[in-house]
Structure formats: C-alpha cells, structure tokens
C-alpha atoms as a PDB file:
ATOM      1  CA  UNK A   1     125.645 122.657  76.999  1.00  0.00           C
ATOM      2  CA  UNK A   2     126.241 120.031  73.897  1.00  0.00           C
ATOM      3  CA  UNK A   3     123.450 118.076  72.600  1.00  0.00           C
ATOM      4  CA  UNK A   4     124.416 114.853  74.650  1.00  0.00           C
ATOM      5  CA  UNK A   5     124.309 116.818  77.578  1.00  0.00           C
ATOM      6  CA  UNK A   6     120.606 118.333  76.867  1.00  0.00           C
ATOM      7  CA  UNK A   7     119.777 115.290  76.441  1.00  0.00           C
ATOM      8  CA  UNK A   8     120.786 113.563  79.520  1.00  0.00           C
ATOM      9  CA  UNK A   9     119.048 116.777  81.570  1.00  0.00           C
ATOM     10  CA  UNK A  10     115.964 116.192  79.694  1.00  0.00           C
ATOM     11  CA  UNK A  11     115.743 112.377  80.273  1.00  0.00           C
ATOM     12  CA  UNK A  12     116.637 112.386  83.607  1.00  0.00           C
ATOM     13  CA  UNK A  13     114.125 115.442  84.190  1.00  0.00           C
ATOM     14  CA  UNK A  14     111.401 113.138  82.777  1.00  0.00           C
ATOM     15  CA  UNK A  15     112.815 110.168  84.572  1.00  0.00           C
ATOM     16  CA  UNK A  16     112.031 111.407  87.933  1.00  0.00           C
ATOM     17  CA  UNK A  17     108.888 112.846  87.171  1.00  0.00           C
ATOM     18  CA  UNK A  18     107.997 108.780  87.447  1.00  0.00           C
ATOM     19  CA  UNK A  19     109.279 108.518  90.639  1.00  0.00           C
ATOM     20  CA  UNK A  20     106.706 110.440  92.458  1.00  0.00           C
ATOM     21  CA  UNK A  21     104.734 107.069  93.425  1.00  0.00           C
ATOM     22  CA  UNK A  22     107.503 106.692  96.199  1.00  0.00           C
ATOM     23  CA  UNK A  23     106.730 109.641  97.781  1.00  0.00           C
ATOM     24  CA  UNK A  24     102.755 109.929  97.421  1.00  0.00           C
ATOM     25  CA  UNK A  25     102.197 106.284  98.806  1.00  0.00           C
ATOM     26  CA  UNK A  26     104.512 106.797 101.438  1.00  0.00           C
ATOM     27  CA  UNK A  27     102.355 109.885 102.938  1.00  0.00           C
ATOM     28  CA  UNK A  28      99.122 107.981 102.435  1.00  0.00           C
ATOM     29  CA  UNK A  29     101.078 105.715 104.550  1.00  0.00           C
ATOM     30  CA  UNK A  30     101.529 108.107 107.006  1.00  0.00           C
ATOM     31  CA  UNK A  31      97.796 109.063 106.891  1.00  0.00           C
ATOM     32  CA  UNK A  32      97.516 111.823 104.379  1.00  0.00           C
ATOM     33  CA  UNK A  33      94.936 111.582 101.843  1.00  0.00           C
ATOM     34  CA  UNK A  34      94.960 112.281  98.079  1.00  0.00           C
ATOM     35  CA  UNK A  35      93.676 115.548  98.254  1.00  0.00           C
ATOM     36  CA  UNK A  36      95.847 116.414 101.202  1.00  0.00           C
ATOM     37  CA  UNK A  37      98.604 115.117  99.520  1.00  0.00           C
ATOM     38  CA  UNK A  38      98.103 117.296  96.873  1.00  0.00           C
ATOM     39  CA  UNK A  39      98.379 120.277  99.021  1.00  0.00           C
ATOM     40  CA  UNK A  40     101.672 118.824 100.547  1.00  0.00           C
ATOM     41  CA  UNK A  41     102.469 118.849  96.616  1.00  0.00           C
ATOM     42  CA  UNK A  42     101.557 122.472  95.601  1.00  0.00           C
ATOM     43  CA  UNK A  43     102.588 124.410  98.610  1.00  0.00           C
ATOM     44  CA  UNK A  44     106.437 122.400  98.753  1.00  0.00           C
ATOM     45  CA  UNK A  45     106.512 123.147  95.653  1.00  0.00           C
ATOM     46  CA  UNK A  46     105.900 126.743  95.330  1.00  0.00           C
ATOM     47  CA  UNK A  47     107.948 127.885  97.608  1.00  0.00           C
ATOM     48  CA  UNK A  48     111.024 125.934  96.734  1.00  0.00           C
ATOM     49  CA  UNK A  49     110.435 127.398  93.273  1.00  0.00           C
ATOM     50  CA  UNK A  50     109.878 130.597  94.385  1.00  0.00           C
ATOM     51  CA  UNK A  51     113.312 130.479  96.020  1.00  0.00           C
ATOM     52  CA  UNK A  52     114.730 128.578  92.887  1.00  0.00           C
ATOM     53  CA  UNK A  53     114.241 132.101  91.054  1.00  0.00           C
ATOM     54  CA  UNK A  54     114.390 134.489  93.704  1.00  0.00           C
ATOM     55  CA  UNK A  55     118.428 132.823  93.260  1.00  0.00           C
ATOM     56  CA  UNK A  56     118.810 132.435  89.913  1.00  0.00           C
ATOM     57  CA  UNK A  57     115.938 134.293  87.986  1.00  0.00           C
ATOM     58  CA  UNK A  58     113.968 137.043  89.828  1.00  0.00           C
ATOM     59  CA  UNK A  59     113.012 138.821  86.608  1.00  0.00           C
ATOM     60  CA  UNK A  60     111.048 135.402  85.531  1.00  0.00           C
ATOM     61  CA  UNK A  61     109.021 136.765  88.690  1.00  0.00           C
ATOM     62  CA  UNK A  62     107.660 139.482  87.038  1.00  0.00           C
ATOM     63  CA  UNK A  63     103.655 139.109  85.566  1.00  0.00           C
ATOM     64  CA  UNK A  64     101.139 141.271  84.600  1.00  0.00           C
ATOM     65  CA  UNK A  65      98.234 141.160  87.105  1.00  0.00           C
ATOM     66  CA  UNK A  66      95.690 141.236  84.211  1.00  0.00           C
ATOM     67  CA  UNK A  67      97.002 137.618  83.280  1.00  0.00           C
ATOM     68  CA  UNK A  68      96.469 136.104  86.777  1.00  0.00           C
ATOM     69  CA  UNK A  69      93.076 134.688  85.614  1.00  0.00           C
ATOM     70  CA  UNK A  70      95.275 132.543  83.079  1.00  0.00           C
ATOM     71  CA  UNK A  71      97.982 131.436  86.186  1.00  0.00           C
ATOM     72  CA  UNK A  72      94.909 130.228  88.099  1.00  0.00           C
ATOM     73  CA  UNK A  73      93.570 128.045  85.442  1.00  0.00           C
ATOM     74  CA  UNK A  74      96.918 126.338  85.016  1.00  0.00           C
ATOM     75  CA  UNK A  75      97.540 126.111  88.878  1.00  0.00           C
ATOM     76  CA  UNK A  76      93.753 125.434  90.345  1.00  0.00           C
ATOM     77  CA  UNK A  77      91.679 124.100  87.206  1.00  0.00           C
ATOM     78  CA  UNK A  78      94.830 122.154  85.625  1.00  0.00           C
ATOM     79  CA  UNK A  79      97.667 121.207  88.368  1.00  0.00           C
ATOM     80  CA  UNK A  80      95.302 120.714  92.014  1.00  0.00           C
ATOM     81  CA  UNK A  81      93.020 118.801  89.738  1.00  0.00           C
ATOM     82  CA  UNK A  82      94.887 116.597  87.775  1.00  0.00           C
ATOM     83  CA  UNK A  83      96.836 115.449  90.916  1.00  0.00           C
ATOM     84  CA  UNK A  84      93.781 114.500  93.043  1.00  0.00           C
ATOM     85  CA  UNK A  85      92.394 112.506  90.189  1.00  0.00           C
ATOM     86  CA  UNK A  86      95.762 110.873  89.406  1.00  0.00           C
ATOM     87  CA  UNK A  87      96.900 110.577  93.411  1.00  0.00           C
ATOM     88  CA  UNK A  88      92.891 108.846  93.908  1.00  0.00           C
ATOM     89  CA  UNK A  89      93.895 106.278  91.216  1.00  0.00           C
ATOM     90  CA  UNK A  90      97.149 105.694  92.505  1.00  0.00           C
ATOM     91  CA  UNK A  91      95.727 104.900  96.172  1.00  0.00           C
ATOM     92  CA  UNK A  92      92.862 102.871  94.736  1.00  0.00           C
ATOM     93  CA  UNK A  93      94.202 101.091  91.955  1.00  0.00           C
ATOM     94  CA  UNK A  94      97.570 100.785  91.213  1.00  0.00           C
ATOM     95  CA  UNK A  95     100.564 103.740  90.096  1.00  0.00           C
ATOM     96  CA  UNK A  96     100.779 101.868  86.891  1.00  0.00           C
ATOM     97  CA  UNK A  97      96.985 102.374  85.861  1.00  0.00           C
ATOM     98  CA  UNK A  98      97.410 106.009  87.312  1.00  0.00           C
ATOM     99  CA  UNK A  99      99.791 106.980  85.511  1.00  0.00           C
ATOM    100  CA  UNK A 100      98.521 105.070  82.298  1.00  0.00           C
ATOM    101  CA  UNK A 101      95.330 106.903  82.488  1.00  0.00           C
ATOM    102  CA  UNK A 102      97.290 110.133  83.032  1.00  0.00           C
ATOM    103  CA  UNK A 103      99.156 110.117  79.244  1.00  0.00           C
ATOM    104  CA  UNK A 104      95.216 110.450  77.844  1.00  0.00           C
ATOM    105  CA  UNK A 105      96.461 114.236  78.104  1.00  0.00           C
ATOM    106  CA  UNK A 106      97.844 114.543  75.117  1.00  0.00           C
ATOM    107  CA  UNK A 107      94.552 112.868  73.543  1.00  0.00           C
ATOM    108  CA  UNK A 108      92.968 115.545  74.898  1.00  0.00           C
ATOM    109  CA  UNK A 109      95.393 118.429  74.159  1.00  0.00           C
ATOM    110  CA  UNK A 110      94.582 117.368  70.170  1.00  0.00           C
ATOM    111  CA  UNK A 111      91.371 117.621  70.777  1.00  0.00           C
ATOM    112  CA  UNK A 112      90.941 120.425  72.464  1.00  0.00           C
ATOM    113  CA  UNK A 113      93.546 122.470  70.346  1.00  0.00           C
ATOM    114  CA  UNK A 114      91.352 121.386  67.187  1.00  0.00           C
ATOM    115  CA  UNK A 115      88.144 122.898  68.865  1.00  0.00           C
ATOM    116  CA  UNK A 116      89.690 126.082  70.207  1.00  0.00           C
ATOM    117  CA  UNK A 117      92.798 126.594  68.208  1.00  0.00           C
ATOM    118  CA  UNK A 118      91.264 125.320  64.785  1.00  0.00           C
ATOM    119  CA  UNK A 119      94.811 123.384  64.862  1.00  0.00           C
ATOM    120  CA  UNK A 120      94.941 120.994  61.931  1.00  0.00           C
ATOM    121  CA  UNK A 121      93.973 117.519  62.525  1.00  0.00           C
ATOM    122  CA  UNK A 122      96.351 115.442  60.790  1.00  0.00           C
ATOM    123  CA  UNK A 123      95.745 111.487  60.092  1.00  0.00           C
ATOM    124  CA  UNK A 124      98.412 110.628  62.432  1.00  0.00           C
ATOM    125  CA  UNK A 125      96.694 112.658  65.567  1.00  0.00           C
ATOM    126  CA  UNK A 126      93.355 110.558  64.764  1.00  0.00           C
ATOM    127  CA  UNK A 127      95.603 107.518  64.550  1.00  0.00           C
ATOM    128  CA  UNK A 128      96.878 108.607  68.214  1.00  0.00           C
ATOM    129  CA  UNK A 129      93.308 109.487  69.328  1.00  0.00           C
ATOM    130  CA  UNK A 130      92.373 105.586  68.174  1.00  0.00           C
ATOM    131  CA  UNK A 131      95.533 104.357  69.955  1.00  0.00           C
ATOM    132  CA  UNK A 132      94.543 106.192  73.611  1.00  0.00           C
ATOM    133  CA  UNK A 133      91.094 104.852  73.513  1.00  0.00           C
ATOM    134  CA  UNK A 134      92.218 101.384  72.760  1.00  0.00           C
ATOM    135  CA  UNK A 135      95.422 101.125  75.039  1.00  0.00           C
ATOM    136  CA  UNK A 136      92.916 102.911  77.776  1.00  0.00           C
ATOM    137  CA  UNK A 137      89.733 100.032  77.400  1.00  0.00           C
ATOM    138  CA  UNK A 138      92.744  97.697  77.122  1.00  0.00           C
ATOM    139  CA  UNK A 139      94.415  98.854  80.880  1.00  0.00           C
ATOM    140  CA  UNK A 140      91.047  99.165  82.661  1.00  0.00           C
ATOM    141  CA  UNK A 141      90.188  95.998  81.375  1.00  0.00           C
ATOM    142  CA  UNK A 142      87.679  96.732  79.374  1.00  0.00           C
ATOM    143  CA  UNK A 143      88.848  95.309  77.007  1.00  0.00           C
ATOM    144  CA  UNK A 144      89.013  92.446  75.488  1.00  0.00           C
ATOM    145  CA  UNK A 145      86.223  90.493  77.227  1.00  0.00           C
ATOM    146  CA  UNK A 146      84.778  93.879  79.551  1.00  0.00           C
ATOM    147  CA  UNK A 147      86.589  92.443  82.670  1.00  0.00           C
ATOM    148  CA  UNK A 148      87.494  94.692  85.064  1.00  0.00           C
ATOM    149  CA  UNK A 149      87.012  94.741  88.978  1.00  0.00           C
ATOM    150  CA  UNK A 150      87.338  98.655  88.617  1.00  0.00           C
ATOM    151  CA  UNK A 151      84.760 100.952  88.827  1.00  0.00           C
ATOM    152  CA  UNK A 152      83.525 103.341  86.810  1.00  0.00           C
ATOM    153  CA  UNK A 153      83.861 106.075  89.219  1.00  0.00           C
ATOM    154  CA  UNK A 154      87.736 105.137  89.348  1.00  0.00           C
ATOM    155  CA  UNK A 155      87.768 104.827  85.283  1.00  0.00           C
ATOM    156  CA  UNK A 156      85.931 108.252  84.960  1.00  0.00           C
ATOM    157  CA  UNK A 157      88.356 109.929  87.762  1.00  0.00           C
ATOM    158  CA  UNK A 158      91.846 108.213  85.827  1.00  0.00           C
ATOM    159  CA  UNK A 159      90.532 109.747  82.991  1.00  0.00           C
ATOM    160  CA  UNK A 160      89.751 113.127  84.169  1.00  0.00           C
ATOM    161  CA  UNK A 161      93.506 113.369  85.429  1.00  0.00           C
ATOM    162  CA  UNK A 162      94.605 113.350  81.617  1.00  0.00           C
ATOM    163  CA  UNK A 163      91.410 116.083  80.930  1.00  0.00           C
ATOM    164  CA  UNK A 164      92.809 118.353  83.740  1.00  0.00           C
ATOM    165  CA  UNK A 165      96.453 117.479  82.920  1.00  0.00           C
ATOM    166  CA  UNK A 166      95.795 118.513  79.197  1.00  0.00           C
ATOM    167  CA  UNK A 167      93.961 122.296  80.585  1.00  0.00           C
ATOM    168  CA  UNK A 168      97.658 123.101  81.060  1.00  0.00           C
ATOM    169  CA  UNK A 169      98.437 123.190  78.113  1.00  0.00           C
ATOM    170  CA  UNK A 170      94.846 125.255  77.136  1.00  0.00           C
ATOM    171  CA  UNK A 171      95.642 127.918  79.487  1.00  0.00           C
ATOM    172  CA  UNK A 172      99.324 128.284  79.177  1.00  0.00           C
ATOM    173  CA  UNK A 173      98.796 128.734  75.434  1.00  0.00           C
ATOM    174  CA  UNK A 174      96.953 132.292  75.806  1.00  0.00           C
ATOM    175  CA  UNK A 175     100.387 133.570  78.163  1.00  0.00           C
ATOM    176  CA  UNK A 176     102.625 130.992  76.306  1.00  0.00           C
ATOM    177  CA  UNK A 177     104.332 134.132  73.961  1.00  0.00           C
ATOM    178  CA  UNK A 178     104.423 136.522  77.104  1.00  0.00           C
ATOM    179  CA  UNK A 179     106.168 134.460  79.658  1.00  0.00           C
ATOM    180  CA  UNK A 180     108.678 131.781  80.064  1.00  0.00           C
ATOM    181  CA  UNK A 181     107.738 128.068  80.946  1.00  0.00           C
ATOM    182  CA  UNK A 182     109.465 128.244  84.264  1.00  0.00           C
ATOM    183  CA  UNK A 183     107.425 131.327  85.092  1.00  0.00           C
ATOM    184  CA  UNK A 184     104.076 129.843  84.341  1.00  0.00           C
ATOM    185  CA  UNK A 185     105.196 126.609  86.544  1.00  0.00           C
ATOM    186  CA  UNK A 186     106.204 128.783  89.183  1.00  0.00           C
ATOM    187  CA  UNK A 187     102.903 130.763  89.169  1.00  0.00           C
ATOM    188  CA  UNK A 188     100.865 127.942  88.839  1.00  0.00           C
ATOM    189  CA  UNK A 189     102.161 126.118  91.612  1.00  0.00           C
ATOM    190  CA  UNK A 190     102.008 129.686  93.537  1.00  0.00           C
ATOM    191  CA  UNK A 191      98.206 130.053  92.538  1.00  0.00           C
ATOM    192  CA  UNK A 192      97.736 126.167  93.525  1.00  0.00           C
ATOM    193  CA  UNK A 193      99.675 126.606  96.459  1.00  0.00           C
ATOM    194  CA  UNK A 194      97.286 130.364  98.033  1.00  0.00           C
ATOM    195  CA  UNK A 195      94.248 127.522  97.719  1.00  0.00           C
ATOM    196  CA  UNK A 196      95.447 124.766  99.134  1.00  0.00           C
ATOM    197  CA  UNK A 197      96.777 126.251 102.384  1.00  0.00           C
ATOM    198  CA  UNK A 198      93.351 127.123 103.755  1.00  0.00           C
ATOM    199  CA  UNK A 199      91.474 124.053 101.827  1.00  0.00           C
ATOM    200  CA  UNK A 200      93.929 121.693 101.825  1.00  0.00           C
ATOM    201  CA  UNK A 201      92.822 119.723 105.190  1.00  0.00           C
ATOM    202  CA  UNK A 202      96.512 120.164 106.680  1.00  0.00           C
ATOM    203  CA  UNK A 203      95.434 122.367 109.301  1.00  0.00           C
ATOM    204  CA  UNK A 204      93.768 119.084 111.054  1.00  0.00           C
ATOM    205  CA  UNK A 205      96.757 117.538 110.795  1.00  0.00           C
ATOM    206  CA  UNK A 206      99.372 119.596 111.884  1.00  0.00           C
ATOM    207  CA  UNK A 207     100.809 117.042 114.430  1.00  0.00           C
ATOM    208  CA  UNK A 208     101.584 114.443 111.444  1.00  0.00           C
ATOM    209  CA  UNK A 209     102.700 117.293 109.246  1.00  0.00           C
ATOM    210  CA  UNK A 210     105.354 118.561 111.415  1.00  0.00           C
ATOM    211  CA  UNK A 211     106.440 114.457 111.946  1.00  0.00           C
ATOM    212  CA  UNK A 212     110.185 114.107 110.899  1.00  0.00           C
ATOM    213  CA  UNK A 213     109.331 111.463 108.169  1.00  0.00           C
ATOM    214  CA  UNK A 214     106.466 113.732 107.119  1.00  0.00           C
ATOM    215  CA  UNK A 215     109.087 116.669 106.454  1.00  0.00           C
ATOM    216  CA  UNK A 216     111.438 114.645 104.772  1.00  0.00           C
ATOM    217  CA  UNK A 217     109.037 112.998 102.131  1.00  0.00           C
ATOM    218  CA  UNK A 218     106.944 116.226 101.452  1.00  0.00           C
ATOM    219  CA  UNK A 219     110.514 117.909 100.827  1.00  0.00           C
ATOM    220  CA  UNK A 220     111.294 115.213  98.883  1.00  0.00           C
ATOM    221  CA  UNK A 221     108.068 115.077  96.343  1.00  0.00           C
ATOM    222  CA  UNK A 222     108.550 118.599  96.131  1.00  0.00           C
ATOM    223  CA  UNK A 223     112.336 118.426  94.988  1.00  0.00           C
ATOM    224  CA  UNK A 224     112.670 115.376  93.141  1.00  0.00           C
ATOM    225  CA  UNK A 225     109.804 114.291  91.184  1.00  0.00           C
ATOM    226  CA  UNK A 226     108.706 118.180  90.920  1.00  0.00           C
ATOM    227  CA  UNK A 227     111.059 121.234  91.434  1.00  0.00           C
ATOM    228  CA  UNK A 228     114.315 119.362  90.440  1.00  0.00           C
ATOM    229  CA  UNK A 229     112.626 117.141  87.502  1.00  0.00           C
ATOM    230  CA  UNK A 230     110.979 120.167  85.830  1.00  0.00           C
ATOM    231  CA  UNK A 231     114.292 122.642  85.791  1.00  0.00           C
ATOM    232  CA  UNK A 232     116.235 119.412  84.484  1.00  0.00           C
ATOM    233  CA  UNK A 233     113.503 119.006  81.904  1.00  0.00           C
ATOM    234  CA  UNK A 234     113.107 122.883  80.820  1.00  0.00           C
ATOM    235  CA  UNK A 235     117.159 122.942  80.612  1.00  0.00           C
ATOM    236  CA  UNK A 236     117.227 120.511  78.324  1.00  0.00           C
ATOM    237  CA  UNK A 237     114.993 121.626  76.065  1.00  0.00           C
ATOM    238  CA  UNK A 238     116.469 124.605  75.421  1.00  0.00           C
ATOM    239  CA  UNK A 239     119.223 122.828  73.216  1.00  0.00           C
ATOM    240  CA  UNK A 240     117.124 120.544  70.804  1.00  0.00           C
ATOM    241  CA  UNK A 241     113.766 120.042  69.518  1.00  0.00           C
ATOM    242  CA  UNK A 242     110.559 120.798  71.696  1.00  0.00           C
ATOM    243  CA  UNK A 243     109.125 117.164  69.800  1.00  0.00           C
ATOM    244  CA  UNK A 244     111.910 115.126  70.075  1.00  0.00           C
ATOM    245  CA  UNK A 245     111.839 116.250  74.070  1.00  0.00           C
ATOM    246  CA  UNK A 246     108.302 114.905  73.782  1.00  0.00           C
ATOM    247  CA  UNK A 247     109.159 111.566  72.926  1.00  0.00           C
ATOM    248  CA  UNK A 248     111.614 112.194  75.283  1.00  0.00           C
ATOM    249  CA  UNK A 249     108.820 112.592  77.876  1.00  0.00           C
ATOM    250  CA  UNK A 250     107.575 108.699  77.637  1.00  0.00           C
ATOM    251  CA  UNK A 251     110.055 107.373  79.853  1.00  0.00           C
ATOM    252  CA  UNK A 252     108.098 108.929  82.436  1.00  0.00           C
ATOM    253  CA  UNK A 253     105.539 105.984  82.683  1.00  0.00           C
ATOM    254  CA  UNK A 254     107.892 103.812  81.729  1.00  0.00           C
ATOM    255  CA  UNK A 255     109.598 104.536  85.331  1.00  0.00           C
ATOM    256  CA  UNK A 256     106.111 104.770  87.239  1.00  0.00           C
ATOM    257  CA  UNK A 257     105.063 100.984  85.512  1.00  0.00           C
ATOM    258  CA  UNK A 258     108.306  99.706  86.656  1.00  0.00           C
ATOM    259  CA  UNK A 259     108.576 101.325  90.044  1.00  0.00           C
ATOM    260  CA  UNK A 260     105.100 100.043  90.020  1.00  0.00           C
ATOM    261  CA  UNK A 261     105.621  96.459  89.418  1.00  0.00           C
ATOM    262  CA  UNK A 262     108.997  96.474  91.457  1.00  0.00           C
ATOM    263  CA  UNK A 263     108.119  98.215  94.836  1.00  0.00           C
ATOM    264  CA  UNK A 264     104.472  98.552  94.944  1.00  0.00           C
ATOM    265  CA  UNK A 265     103.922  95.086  93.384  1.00  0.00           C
ATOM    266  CA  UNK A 266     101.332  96.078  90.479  1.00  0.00           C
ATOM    267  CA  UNK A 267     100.423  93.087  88.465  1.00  0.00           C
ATOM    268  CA  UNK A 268      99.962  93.953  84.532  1.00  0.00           C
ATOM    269  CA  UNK A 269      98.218  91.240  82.403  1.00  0.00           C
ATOM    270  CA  UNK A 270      99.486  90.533  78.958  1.00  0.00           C
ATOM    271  CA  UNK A 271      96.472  92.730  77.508  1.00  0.00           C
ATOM    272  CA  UNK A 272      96.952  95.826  80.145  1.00  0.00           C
ATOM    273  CA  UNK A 273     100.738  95.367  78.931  1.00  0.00           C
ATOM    274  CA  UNK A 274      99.292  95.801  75.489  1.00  0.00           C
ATOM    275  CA  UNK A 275      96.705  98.895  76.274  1.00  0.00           C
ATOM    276  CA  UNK A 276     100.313 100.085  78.065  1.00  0.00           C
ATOM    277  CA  UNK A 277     102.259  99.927  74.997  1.00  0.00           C
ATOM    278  CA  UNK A 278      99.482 101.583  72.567  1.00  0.00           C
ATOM    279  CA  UNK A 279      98.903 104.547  74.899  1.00  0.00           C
ATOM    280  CA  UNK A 280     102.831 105.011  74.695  1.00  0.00           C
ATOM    281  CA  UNK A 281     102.794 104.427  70.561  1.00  0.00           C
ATOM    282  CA  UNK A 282     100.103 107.025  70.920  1.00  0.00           C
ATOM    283  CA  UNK A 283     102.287 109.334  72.527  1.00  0.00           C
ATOM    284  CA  UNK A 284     105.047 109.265  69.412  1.00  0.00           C
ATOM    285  CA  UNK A 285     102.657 110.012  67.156  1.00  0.00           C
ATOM    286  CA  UNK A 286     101.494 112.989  68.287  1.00  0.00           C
ATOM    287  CA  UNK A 287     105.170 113.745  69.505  1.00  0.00           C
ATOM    288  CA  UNK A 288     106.969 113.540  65.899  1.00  0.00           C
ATOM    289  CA  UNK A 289     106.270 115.844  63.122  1.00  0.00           C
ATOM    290  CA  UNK A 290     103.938 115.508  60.375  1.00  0.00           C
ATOM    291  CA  UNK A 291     104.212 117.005  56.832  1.00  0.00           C
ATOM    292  CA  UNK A 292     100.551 118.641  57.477  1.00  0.00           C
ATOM    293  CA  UNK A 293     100.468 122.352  58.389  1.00  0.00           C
ATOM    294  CA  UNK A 294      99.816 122.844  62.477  1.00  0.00           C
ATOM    295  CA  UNK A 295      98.327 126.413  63.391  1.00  0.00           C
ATOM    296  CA  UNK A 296      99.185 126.267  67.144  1.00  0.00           C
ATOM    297  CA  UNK A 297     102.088 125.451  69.061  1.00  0.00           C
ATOM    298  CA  UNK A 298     103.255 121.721  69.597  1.00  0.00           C
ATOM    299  CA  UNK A 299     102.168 119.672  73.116  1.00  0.00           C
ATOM    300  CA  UNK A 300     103.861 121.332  75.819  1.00  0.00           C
ATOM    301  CA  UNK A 301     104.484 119.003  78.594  1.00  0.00           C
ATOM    302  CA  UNK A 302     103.238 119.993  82.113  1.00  0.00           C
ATOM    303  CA  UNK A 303     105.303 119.177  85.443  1.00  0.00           C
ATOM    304  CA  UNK A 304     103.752 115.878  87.135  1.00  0.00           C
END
C-alpha cells in the first residue's frame, strides 16, 4: 500500500466513524433506547469482529487470561460507557453537541497520562486543555452570556463520554506493547459484548429486535461506522505517522456536525460554531509533535 493509499483508508475509516448518528437515531426511532442501543452496538460488533479474525487473523485471538482485567476496562469501563453517555446526548440534544462533547477525550487522555504516566506536559497540551474548555462552555452555551436551555445533567453526561472515551486509551496502554490494536478492539467489544447480553434490556424486546429494519440497521452500525471504519482506520496507519493519522481523525466530527445539520436538522449558532472550531484546533495540537520530550506513547484513537 503507497502513502496515498494509507491515506485514503485512514480518512475514510475516520469518515464513517461520523456516520453512526444515522444508525443510532434510526433505532431510537424504532423504540430502542440509548443504553439498549448500546448493546445492539457491542454485541454486532463483537461478533462480526470475531469473525473478521477468525478469517483473516486468528493468532490476533490469542491473550493471556491474566490480562483480561485490562480487556474489561477498555470494553465495560471505557467502550459501554462512553456510548451511553454520547448515544443520551445524541437523543436529547443534538449529534452535533454529542459528538462535540465527545473530542474532550483527548483533554482528558493529557491529563490523565500526566497523572499516571508522569508524561511531559508541554505548553502546547495546556494550550489544547484551554482550547477544550473554551470550545466546550462555547457549544453548551455557556458561553458567552451563560445561555443554554441544556441541563447540567446533559452537560455533565456529554462530558463524561470524552472521560470514558479517554479510559481507552488508560487501559490499553498497560497491554498496548503485548497485543495488537485490532486485538484489544476485538476483546473489548467481546468483554462489552458478555455484559450487555444479559443487561442490555434486549431480552424485553425481542419482537422489535428480530424486526427486518431492526436487523438491517443494527448490522449496519455494527459494519459501517464500527467494524468496517476501525479496520480501514488501523490499515492505514500502518503506512504513515500514528500523529498525522490523528489529525487525520478530526474529520470524524466534521461528518457527525454536517450529517447533523443536513439530516437531523441541528441548528449551530455562530458562537457554538466557534466552541466547534476550538475543540477541533484543540485536537491538532495535541495531534502534531512538539520539540518537548513525551515519556508515554502518543493519543491512540479508540473506535466510536
């Protein structure tokens, strides 16, 4: 694969990880709910991975048992909770505030890296940290005049989606040398997947579950915006930089603000358009390289 190639797979990976609005409103249209959707999510999801490798890759199938503890943080503390808080936003706000609120991650990656990892905090990751908090009071509406018909409980959940988006990164780091990143996805969605089947609230709904429609998005949002998006992605990055895939990774809520706007009719005001465009400057800053020494690994992006 050449380098245009690499990148085409990565942004087109990243592309359709923004696409995932079109399937998650249409099963809340059906009657699912965010947290049942999120099973839908996991349990698709593992086993079309699971059948991605058994084809392709069944050694990436092979863990240690003693590192399970590590595959359920990533799959139950990090994936099953950072999609209920960002499918809740999504069905009571809008996808582009969802997924706005969503890019705090890598805020809170830095952070967290610096408290566990002692990783060095460079003036352009406090710039970044400045930037998220900003671009976030901005989108909520908090900013500039502390307007916002939100409430806090939906502001504290958006936000909470980036804090459980970013514990991927936290756990995977500890099996990050031992394993592959498609094996930790796969096992993460696995470990999701074991909880959600008997908590997941599908068993009540069995008769929409088995609907035609039902089948057909579920197989979707597992495939496209998940299975299919993530291999793209990983592919990709094989052939270039892990930071420049990074930046790479932004077009991701650029697609879920404009899918946003264009199907689900979100409204953005000129300042939420600003708090928008800061949380995204945020992201290249933490993305590109600084001249300061960095004792862990760079941002790893998780699967949406």
């Amino acid at each position: 694969m050449n380098r245009q190639q690499a990148l085409l797979c990565a942004i087109t990976g990243a592309a359709l990880w923004g696409l995932i609005g079109l399937f998650v409103n249409h099963l809340y249209t059906i009657g699912f709910t965010p947290w049942e959707t999120v099973a839908i999510r996991v349990i698709f999801s593992a086993l079309l991975l699971v059948c991605f490798l058994c084809i392709f890759q069944p050694s990436y199938l092979k863990i240690k048992i003693k590192d399970l503890p590590f595959f359920i943080g990533t799959g139950i503390v990090s994936i099953v909770l950072f999609n209920w808080c960002y499918f809740t936003v999504m069905e009571e706000a809008s996808l582009s505030l969802a997924v706005t609120l969503l890019y705090t991650g890598p805020l809170f990656v830095t952070l967290l890296s610096r408290l566990l990892f002692k990783e060095y905090l460079t003036k352009r990751k406090v710039l970044a940290v400045v930037f998220t908090i900003i671009g976030c009071a901005f989108t909520v509406g908090l900013l500039p005049a502390f307007d916002t018909n939100l409430s806090l409980g939906i502001i504290v959940v958006g936000i909470g989606s980036g804090f459980f988006y970013a514990l991927y990164s936290i756990f995977g780091k500890y099996i990050s040398t031992a394993y592959s990143s498609l094996t930790i996805t796969v096992y993460s969605f696995i470990c999701a997947g074991v909880l959600m089947v008997p908590v997941g609230g599908l068993m009540d709904k069995t008769d929409l579950l088995w609907r035609g429609d039902t089948l057909v998005t579920a197989i979707g949002l597992a495939l496209i915006p998940t299975a299919l998006a993530y291999v793209l992605y990983t592919n990709g990055l094989k052939y270039m930089e892990s930071s420049r895939a990074s930046i790479l990774t932004t077009i991701e809520p650029v697609v879920a603000i404009i899918t946003g706007v264009l199907v689900f009719n979100d409204h953005l005001s000129r300042w939420q358009l600003l708090g928008v465009m800061l949380v995204l400057s945020s992201l290249f800053l933490i993305a590109t390289k600084s001249k300061a020494p960095s004792t862990s690994p760079e941002y790893n992006k998780l699967p949406d």
